[in-house]
Protein backbone atom coordinates (compact mmCIF):
# COMPACT_ATOMS: atom_id res chain seq x y z
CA UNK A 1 31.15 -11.48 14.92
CA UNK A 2 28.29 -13.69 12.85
CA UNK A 3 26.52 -16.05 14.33
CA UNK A 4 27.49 -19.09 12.24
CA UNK A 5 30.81 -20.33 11.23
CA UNK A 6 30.78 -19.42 6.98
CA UNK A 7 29.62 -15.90 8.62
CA UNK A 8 33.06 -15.95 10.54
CA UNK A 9 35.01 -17.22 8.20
CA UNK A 10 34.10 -14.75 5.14
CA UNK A 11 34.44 -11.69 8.02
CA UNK A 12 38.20 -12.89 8.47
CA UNK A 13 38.83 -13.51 4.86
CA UNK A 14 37.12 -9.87 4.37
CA UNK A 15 39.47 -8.33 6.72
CA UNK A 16 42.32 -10.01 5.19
CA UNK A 17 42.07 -8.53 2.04
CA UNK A 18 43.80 -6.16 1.00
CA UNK A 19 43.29 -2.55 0.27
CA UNK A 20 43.24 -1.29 -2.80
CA UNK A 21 45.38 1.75 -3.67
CA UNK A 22 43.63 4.26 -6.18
CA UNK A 23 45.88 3.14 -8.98
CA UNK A 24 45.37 -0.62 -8.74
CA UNK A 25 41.36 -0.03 -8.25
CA UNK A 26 41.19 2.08 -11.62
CA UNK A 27 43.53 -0.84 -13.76
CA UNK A 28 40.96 -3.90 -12.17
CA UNK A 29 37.77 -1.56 -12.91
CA UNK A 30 39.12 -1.00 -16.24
CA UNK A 31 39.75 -4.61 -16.91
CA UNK A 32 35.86 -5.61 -15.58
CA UNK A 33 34.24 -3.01 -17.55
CA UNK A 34 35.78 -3.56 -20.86
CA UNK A 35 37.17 -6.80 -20.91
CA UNK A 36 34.47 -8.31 -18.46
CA UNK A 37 37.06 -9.81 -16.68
CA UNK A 38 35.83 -12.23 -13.47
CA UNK A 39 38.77 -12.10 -11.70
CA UNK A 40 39.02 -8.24 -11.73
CA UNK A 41 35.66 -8.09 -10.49
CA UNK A 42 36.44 -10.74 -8.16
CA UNK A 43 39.18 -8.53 -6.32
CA UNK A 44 37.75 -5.60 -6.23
CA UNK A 45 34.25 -6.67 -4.37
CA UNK A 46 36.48 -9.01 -1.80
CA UNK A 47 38.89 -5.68 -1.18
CA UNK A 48 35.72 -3.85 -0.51
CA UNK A 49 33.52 -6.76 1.88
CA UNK A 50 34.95 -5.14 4.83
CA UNK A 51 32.90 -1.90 3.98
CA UNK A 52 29.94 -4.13 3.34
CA UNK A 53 30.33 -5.41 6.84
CA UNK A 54 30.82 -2.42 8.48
CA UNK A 55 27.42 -1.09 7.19
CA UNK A 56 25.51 -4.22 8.17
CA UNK A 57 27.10 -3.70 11.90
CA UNK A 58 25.01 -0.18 12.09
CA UNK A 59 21.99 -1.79 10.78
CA UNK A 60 21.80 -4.54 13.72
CA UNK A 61 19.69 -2.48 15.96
CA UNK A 62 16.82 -3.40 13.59
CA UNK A 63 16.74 -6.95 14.77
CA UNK A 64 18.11 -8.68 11.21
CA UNK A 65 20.75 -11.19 11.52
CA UNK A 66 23.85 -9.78 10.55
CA UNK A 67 24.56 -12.64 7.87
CA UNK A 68 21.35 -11.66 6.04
CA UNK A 69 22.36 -7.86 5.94
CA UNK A 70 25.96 -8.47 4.73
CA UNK A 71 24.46 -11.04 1.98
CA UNK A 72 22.06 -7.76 0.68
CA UNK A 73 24.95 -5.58 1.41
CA UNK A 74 26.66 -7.85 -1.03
CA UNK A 75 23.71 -7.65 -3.84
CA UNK A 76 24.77 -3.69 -3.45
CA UNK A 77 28.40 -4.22 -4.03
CA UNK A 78 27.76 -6.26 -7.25
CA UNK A 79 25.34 -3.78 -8.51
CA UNK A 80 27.95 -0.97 -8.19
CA UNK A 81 30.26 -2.73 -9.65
CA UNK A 82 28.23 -3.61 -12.92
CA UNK A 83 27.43 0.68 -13.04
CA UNK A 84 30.67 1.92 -12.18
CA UNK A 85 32.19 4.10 -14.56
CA UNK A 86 36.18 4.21 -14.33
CA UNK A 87 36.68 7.00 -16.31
CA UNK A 88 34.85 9.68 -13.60
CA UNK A 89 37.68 9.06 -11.36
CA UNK A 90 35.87 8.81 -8.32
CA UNK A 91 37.05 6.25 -5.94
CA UNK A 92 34.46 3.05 -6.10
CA UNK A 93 34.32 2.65 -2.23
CA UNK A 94 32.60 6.74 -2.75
CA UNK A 95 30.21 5.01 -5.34
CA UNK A 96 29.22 1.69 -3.72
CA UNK A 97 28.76 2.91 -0.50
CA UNK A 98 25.58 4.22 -1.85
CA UNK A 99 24.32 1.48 -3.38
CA UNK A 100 25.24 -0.78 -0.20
CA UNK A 101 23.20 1.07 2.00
CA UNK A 102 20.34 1.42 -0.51
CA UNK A 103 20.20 -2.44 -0.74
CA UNK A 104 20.14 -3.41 3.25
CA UNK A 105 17.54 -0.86 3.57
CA UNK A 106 15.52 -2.21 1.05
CA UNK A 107 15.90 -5.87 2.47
CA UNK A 108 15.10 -4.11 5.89
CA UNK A 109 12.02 -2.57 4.96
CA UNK A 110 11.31 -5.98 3.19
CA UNK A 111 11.66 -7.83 6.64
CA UNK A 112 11.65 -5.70 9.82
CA UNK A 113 8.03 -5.74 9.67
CA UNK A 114 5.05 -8.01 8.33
CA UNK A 115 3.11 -5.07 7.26
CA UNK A 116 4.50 -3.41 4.40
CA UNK A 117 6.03 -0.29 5.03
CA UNK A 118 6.51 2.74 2.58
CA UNK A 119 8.80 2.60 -0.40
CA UNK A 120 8.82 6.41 -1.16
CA UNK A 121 12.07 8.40 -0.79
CA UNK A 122 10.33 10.22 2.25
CA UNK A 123 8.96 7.12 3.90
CA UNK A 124 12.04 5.34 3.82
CA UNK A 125 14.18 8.53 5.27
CA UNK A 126 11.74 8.60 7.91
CA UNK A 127 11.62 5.05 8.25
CA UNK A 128 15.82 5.08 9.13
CA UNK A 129 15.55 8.77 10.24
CA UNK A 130 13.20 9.00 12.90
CA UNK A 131 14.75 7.44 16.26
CA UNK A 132 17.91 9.26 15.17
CA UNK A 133 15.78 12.66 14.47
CA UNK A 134 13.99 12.02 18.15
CA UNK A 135 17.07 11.61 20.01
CA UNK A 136 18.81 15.03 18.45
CA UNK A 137 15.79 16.81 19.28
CA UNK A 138 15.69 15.57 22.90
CA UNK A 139 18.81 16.25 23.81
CA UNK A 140 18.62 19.94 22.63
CA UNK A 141 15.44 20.51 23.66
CA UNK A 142 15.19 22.06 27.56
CA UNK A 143 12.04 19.75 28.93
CA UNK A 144 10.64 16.76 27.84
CA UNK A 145 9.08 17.29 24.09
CA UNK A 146 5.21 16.57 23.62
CA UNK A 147 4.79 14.22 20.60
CA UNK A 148 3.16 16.94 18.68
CA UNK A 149 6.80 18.89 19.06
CA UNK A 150 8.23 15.86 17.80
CA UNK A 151 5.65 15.35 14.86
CA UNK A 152 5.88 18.80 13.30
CA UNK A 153 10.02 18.99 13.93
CA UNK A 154 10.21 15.77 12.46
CA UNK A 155 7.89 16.41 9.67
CA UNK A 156 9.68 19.82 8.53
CA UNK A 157 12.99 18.08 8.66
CA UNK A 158 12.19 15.32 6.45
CA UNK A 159 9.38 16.60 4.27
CA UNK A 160 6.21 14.06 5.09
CA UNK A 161 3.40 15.02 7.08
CA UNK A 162 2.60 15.19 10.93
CA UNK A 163 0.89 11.99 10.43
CA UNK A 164 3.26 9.83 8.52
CA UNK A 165 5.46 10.52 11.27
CA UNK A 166 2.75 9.54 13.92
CA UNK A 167 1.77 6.21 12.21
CA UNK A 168 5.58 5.78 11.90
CA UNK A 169 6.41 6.57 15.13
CA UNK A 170 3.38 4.03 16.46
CA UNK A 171 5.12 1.22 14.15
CA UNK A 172 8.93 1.44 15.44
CA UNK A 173 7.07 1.73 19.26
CA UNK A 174 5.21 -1.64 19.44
CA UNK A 175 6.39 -4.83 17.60
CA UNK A 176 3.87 -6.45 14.99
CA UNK A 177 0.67 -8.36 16.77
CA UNK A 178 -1.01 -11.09 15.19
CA UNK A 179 -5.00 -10.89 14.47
CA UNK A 180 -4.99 -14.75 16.01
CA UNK A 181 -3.84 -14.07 19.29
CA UNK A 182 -6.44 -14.66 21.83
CA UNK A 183 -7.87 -11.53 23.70
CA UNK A 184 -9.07 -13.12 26.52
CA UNK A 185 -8.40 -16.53 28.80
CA UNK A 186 -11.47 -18.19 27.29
CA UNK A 187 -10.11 -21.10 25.59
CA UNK A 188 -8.92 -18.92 22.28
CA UNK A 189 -12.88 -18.58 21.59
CA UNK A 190 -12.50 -14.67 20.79
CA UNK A 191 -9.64 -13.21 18.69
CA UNK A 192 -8.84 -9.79 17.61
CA UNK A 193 -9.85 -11.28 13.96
CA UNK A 194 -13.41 -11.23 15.18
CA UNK A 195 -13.41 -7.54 16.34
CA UNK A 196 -12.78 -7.12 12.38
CA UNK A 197 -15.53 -8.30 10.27
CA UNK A 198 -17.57 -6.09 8.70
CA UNK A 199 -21.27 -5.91 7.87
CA UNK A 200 -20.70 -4.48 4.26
CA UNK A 201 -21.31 -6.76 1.09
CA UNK A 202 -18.64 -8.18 -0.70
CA UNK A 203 -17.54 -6.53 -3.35
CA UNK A 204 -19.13 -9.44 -5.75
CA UNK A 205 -22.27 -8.84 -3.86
CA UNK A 206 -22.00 -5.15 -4.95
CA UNK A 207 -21.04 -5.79 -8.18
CA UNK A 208 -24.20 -7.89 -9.12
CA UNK A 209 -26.31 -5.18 -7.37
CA UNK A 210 -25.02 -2.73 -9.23
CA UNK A 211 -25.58 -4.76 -12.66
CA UNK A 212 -28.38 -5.59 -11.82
CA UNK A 213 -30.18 -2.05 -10.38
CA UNK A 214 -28.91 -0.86 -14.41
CA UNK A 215 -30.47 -3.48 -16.24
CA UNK A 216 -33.98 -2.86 -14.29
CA UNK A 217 -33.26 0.61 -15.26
CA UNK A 218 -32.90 -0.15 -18.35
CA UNK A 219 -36.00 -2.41 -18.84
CA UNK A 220 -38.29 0.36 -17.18
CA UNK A 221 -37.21 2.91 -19.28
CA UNK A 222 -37.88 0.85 -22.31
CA UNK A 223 -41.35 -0.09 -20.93
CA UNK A 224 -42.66 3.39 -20.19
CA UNK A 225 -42.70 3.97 -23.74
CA UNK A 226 -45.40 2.07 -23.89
CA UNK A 227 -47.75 4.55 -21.76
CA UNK A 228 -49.49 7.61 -22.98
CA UNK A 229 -49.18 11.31 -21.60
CA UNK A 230 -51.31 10.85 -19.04
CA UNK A 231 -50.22 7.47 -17.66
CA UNK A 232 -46.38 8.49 -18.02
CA UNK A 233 -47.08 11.42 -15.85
CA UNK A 234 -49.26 9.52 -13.24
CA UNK A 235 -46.50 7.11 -12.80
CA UNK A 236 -43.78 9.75 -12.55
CA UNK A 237 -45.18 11.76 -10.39
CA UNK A 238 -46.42 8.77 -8.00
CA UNK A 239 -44.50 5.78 -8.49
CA UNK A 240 -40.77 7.69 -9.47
CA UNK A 241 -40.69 10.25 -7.93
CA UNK A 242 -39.09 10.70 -4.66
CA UNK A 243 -41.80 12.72 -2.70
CA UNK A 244 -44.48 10.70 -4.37
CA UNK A 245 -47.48 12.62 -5.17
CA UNK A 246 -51.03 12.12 -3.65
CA UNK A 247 -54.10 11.01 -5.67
CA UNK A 248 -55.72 13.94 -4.34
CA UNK A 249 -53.17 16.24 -5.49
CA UNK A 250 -52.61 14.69 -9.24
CA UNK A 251 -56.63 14.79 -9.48
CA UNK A 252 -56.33 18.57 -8.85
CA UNK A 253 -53.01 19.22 -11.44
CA UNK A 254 -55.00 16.95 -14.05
CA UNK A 255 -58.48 17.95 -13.40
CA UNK A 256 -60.35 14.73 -12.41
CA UNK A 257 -61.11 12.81 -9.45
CA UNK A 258 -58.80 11.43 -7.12
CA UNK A 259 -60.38 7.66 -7.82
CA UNK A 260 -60.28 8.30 -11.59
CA UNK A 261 -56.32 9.07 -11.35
CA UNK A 262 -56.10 5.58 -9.06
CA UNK A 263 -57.64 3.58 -12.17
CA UNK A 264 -55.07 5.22 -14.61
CA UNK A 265 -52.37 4.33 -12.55
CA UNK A 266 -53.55 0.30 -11.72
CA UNK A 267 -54.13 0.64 -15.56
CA UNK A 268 -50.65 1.65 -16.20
CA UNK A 269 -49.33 -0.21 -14.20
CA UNK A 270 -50.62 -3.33 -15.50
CA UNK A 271 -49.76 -2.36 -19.01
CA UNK A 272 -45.95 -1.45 -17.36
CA UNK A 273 -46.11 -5.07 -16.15
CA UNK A 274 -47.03 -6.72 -19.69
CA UNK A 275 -44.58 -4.78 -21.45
CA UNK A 276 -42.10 -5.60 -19.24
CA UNK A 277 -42.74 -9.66 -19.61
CA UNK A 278 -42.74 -9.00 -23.51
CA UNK A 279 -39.54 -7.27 -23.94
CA UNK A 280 -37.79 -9.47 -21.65
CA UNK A 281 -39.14 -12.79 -20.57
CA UNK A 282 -36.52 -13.44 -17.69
CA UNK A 283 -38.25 -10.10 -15.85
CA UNK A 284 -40.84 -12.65 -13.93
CA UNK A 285 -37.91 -14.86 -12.78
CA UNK A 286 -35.72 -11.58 -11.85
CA UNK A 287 -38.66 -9.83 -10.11
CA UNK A 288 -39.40 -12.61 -8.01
């Protein structure tokens, strides 16, 4: 029974009601769907509560109170009735039943856990699927099965992968720990949070880098233009260039001495500077 006394009564009042015989079910239907009649609709979700509550009952094991899962169960019922079609003759119990169970497992997922869980069609039959898929297997199998067994029967059964049904498996195994909780009898000083922090830059931080490393690109680009051959090359080769070539070496490629390519290259680099400032006066307050 529910825990609180409005939870009793409606169980009573649901297993008063009566059952509805296929004839009687089609005439209310009919009367809700075309003539949007309340008290049609009215009978035919109290006739059905008791279904409602017997779905919630095989739900408990997750640890929801009963009440919440027969309110959701109720969201279901309502929902089936406003997409039932009359005319298929199929019997609405048939219909809603789906719908029921669709909406407690929704509010389950919802609630059983403070991390979300997964919403896909897979995730959620392994979600429901997997104790019940573990205890089959265990019971056929001859000797104790290794979690691996487990993971790849599981897996094939239910189409996810070997590790969706590990992490899952981890989840319905330990209940949900709070990063708060002290690890140690030290007065609360150190908490798992603190084991978390990482050394990366914030992603504002690597935003502005980022804007800013393209418009230096884009000022230096704009400033080489203002060197000739010789100087663009000198730079290139010694300032942009990965390896960085020796003033011995660029004397030898451009046939002069290694101290004549060292005054190109202060001279460049002083004309880089001016052009920079020129073009774009904030370049002095940037650079430094």
């Amino acid at each position: 029974m529910m825990e609180d006394t409005a939870g009793r009564i409606m169980v009573r009042a649901a297993m008063r009601a009566p059952y509805l015989e296929r004839d009687e079910e089609l005439r209310l239907a009919l009367r809700w769907k075309k003539d949007n009649d309340q008290n049609a609709l009215h009978s035919i979700t109290v006739a059905h509560m008791r279904l409602v509550i017997s779905m919630a009952s095989k739900f408990r094991h997750y640890g929801l109170p009963l009440g919440d899962l027969v309110q959701e169960g109720h969201v279901g019922l309502l929902e089936a009735a406003a997409r039932f079609e009359p005319e298929r003759e199929v019997r609405f119990s048939t219909y809603a039943t789906w719908w029921i169970r669709a909406s407690m497992q929704d509010y389950i997922l919802r609630n059983w856990s403070i991390v979300r869980g997964g919403t896909s069609l897979a995730q959620k039959a392994l979600f429901f699927n997997l104790r019940r898929l573990r205890a089959r297997l265990a019971n056929g199998a001859a000797e104790p099965l290794s979690n691996r067994t487990l993971y790849r029967e599981v897996s094939a059964a239910l189409g996810v992968s070997e590790a969706d049904v590990a992490l899952m498996d981890s989840r319905l195994s330990a209940p949900d720990s709070s990063l708060n909780v002290p690890l140690a009898d030290d007065g609360g000083a150190t908490e798992r949070m603190d084991f978390l922090v990482s050394d990366d830059p914030l992603p504002d931080e690597v935003v502005s880098d980022t804007i800013d490393i393209e418009r230096r690109s884009m000022w230096l680009k704009a400033a080489l233009a203002a060197l000739n051959a010789r100087e663009l090359r000198i730079i290139e080769e010694r300032r942009l260039s990965d390896e960085g070539a020796t003033l011995e070496a660029l004397g030898e490629t451009l046939g002069i001495s290694k101290e004549r390519v060292r005054q190109i290259e202060a001279r460049a680099m002083e004309k880089l500077k001016v052009a920079l400032v020129k073009q774009n006066p904030e370049f002095l307050a940037t650079a430094a």
